[in-house]
Protein backbone atom coordinates (compact mmCIF):
# COMPACT_ATOMS: atom_id res chain seq x y z
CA UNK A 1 -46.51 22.90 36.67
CA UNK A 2 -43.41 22.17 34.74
CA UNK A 3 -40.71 24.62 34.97
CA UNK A 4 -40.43 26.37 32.01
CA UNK A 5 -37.00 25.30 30.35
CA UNK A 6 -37.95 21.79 31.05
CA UNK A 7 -41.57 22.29 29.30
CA UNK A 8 -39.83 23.82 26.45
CA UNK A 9 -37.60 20.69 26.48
CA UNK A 10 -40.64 18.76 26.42
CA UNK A 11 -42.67 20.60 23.94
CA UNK A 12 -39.66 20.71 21.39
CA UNK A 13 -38.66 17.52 21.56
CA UNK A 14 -42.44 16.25 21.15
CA UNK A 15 -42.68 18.22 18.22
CA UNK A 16 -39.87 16.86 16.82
CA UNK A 17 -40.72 12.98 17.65
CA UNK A 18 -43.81 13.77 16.12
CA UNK A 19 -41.76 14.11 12.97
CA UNK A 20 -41.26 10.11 12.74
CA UNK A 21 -37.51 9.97 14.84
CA UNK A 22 -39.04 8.16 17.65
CA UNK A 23 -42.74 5.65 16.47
CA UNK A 24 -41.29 2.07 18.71
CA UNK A 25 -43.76 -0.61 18.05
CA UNK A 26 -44.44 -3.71 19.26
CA UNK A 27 -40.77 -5.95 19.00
CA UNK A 28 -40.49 -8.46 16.60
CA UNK A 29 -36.92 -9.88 16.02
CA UNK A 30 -36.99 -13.76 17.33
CA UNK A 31 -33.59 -13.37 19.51
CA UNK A 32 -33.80 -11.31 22.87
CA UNK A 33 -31.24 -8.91 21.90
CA UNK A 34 -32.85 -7.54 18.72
CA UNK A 35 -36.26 -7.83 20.50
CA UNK A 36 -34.76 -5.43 23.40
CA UNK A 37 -33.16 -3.43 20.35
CA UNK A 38 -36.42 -2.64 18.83
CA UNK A 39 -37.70 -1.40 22.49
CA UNK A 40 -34.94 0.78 22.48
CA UNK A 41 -34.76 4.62 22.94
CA UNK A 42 -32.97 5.83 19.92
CA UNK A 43 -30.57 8.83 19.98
CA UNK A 44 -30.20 9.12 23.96
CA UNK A 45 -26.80 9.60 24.82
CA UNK A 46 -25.34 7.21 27.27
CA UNK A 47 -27.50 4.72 26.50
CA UNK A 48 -28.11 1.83 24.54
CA UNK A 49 -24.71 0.54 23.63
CA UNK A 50 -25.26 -3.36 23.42
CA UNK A 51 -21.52 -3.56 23.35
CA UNK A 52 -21.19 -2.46 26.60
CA UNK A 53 -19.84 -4.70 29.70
CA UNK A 54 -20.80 -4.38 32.67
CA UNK A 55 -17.35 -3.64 35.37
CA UNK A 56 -16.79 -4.99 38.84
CA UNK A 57 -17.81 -1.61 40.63
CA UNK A 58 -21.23 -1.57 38.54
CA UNK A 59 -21.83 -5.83 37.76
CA UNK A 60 -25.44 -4.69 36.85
CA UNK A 61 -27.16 -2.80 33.76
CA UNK A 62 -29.62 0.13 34.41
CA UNK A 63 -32.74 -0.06 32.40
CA UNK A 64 -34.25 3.26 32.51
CA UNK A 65 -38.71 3.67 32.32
CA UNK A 66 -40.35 6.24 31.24
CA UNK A 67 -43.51 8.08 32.55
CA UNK A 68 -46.76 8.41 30.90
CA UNK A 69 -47.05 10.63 27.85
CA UNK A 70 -43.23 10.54 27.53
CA UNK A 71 -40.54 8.36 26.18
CA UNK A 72 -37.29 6.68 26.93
CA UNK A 73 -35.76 9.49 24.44
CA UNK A 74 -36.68 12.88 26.39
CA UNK A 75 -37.12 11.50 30.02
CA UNK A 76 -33.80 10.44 30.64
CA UNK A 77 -31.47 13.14 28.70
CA UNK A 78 -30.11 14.04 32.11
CA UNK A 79 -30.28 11.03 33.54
CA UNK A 80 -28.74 8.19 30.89
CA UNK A 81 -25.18 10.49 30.21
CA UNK A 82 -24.35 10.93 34.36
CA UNK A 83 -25.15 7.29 34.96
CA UNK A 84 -23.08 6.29 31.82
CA UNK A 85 -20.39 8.68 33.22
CA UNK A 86 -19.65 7.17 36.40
CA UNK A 87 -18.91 4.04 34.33
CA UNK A 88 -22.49 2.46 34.41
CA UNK A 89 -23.93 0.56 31.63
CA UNK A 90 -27.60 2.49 30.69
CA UNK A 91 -30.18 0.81 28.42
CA UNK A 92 -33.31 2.73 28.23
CA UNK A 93 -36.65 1.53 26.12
CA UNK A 94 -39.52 3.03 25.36
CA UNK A 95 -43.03 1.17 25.62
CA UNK A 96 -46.96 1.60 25.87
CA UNK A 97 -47.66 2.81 21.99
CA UNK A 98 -51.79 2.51 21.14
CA UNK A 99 -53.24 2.16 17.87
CA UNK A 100 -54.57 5.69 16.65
CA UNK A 101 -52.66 7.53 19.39
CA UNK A 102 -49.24 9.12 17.81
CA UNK A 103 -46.28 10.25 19.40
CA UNK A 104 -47.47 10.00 22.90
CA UNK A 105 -46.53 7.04 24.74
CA UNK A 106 -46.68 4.82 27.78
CA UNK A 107 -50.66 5.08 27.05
CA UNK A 108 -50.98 1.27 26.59
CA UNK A 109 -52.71 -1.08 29.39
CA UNK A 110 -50.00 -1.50 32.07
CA UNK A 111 -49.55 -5.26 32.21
CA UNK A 112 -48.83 -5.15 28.41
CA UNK A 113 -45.97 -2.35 29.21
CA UNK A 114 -44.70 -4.99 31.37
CA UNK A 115 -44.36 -7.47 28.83
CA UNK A 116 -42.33 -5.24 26.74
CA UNK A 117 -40.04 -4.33 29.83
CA UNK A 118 -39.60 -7.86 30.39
CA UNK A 119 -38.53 -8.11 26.59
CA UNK A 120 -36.22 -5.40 27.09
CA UNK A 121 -34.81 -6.81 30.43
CA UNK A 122 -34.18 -10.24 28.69
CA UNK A 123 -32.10 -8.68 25.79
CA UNK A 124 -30.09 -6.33 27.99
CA UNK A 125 -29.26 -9.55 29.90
CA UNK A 126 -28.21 -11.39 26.95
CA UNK A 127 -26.17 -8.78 25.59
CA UNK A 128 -24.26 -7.83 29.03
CA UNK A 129 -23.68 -10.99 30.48
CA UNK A 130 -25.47 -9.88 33.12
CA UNK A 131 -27.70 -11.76 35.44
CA UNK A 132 -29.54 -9.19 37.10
CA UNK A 133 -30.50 -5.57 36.47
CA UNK A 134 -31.29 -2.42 38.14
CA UNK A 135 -34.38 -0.20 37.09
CA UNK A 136 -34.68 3.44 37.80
CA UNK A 137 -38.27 4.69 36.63
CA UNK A 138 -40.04 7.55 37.15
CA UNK A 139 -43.81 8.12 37.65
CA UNK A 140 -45.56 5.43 36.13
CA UNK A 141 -42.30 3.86 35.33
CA UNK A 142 -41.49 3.47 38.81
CA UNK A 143 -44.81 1.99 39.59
CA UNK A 144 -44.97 -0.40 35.88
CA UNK A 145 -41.80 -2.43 36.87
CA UNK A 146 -43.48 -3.95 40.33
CA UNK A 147 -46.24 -4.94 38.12
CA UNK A 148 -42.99 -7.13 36.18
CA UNK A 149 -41.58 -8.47 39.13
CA UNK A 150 -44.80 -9.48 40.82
CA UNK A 151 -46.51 -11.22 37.78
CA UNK A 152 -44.17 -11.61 35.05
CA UNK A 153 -41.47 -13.44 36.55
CA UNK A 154 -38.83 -10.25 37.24
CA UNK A 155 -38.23 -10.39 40.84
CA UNK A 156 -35.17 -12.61 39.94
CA UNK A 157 -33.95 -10.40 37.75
CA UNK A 158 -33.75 -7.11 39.19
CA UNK A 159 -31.81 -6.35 42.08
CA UNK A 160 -32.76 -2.82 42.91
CA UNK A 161 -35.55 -0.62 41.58
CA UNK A 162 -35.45 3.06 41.88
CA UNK A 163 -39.04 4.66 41.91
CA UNK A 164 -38.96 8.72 41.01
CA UNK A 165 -42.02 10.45 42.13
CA UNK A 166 -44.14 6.60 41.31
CA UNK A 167 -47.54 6.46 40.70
CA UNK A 168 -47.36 3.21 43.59
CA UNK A 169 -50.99 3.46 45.09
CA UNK A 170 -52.24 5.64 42.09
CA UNK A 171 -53.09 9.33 41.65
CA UNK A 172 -56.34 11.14 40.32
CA UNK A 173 -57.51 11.86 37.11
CA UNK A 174 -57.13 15.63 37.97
CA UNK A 175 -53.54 15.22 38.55
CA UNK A 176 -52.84 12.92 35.45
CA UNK A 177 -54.58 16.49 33.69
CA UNK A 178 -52.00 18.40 35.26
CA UNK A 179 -49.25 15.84 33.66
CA UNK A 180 -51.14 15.88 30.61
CA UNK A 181 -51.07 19.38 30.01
CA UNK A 182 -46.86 19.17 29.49
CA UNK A 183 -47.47 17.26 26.35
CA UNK A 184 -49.16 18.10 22.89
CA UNK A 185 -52.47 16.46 22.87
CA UNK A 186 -52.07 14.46 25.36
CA UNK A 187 -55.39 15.71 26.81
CA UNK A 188 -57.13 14.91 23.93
CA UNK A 189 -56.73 11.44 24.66
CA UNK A 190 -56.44 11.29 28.67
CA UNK A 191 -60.25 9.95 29.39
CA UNK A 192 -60.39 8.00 25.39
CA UNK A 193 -57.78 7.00 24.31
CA UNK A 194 -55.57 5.62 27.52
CA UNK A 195 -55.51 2.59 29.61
CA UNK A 196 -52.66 3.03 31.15
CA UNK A 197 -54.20 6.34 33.36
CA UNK A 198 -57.49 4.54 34.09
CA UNK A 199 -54.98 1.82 35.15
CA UNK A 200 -53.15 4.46 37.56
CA UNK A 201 -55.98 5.79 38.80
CA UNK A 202 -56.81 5.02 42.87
CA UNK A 203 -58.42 2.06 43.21
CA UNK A 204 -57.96 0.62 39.71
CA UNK A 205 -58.22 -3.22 39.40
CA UNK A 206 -55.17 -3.06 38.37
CA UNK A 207 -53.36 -1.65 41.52
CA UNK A 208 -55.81 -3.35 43.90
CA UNK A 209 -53.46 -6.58 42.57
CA UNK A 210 -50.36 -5.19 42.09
CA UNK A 211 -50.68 -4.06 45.80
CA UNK A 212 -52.40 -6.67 47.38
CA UNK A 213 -50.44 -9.21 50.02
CA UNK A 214 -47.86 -6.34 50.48
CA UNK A 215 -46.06 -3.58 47.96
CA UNK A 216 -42.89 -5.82 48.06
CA UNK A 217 -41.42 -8.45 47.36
CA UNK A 218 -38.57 -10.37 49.26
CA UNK A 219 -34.85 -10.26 47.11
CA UNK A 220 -35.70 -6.78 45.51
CA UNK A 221 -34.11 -3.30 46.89
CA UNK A 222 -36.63 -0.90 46.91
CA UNK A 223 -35.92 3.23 47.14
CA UNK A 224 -38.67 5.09 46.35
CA UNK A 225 -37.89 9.33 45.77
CA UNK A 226 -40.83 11.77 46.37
CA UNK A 227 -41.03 15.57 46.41
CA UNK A 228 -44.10 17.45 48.46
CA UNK A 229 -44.11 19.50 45.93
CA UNK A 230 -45.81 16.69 43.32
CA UNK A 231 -48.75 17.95 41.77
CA UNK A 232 -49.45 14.73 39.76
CA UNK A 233 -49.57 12.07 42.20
CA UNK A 234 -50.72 13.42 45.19
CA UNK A 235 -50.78 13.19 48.34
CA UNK A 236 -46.90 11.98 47.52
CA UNK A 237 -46.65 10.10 50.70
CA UNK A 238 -48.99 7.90 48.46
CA UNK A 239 -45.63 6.78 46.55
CA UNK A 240 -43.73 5.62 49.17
CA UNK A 241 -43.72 1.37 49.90
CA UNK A 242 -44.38 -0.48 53.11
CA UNK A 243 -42.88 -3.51 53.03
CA UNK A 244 -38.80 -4.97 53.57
CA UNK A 245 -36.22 -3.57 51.92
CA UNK A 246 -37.78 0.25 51.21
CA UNK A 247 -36.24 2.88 51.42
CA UNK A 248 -38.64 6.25 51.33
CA UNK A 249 -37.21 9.55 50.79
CA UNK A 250 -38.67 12.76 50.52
CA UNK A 251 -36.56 15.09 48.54
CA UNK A 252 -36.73 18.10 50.18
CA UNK A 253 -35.43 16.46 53.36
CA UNK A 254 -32.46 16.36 51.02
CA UNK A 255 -32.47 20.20 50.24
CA UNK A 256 -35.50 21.96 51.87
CA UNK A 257 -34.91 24.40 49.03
CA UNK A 258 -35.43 22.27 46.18
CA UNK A 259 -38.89 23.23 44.63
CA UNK A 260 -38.86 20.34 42.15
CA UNK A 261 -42.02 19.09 40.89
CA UNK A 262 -43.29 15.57 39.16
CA UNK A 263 -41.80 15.83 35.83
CA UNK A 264 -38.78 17.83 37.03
CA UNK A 265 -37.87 14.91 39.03
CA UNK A 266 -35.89 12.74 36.14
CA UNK A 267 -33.94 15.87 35.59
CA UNK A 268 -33.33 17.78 39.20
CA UNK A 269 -28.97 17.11 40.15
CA UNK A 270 -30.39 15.84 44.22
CA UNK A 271 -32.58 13.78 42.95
CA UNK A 272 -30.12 12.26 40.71
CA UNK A 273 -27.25 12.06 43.32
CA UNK A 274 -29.62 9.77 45.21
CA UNK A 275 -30.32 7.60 42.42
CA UNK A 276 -27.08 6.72 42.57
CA UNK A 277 -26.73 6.22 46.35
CA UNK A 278 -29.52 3.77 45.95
CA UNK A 279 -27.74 1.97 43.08
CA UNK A 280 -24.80 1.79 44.88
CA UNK A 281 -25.24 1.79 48.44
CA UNK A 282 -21.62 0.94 49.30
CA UNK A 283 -20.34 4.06 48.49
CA UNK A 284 -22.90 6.58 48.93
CA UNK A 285 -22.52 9.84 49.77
CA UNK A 286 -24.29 12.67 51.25
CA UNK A 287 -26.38 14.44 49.08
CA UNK A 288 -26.15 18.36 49.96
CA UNK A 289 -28.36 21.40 47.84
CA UNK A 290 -24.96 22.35 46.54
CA UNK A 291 -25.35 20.79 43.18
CA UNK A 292 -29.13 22.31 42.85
CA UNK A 293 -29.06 24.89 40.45
């Protein structure tokens, strides 16, 4: 289950999005910077500033994607200020709203969360300069973006994508219960009320496509970041990607005493070390249990 400081994280800041800060609908501005701007995660720091240039250590934005039931707001408050302090440029969005469904989000049908990531990807482009991006996304936005790339014309446009405990080859519905029991009412609507976990679920139609003719595809780095201790989608080896230009990693090979679990995973220091290995390969470094608290 979710640790407890990190579930009271989650259950406060729920309770306070439920309050009207965060209700992101469907974009639509006619130029691709205010369409990306209306995807947008408002009040994360380090992200979001559509001012910002990308620099010749870090030529390419990091869009940051959500997980299921969350948003772009309280999944990457770790995350989006240590990538925007090692000089990084962080845009995160946050997608999958449903009619009659408040608050929660990434609920929506999967191929239409796509859509809006591929808004958001064209307006961070625009406004950068850019002309690629890197994604890091965890759960089901680690697995969402392949669904971009393969069918929606991404794979040019993304250069590496970082996959945090991914929901690649689908989990059950008893494990999206387990993730649905971190957020307020989010069971209520797990079997209704949201396409986007029948669409994770093993064997959906949707990731019979996504994953047929191979998990990968050629041009795009792939690192995908599992720990055993996943209680969501399980087994985790089920995350990992066959295919060129994967790289699998099992966190606890990084620090056998790291018990992080699925939601911890956007917000454990190891796990967020390696994220930035995989972003920038040239100058990795080792990643050690030192900076686990």
């Amino acid at each position: 289950m979710l640790p407890r400081p990190l579930r009271s994280l989650f259950v406060l800041a729920t309770a306070v999005l439920s309050g009207g800060i965060l209700l992101a609908g469907p974009a639509t501005a006619a130029g691709p910077v205010d369409a990306a701007k209306a995807l947008a995660a408002p009040d994360l720091p380090g992200a979001n500033d559509w001012s910002c240039k990308p620099s010749s250590a870090h030529p390419r934005p990091v869009v940051l994607v959500h997980g299921t039931f969350a948003n772009g707001t309280v999944n990457w408050l770790a995350a989006a200020p240590v990538l925007a302090s090692r000089g990084y440029c962080v845009f995160a969005l946050t997608y999958g709203a449903k009619a009659g469904v408040p608050v929660l989000r990434a609920v929506g049908p999967v191929a239409g969360s796509a859509a809006q990531l591929s808004t958001f990807v064209d307006g961070v482009l625009a406004a950068t300069g850019a002309s690629q991006v890197d994604i890091v996304g965890h759960s089901q936005g680690g697995m969402m973006p392949r669904y971009y790339l393969k069918f929606l014309g991404g794979a040019g446009k993304v250069h590496t994508l970082v996959g945090l405990a991914p929901s690649n080859h689908g989990t059950t519905l008893d494990g999206l219960a387990v993730l649905a029991s971190a957020f307020p009412g989010a069971l209520d609507v797990l079997n209704s009320s949201c396409p986007a976990c029948a669409d994770q679920v093993v064997g959906s139609d949707l990731l019979t496509r996504l994953n047929s003719g191979g998990d990968t595809l050629a041009g795009v780095s792939y690192t995908v970041i599992s720990t055993r201790y996943d209680e969501v989608v399980t087994p985790y080896s089920t995350q990992f990607l066959n295919g060129g230009g994967v790289r699998n990693v099992t966190l606890q090979n990084l620090c056998a005493t790291d018990l992080s679990e699925h939601a911890a995973m956007a917000f454990d220091p190891v796990v967020l070390h390696e994220t930035e290995n995989a972003l920038d390969p040239a100058h990795a470094t080792r990643s050690t249990c030192l900076s686990h608290g």
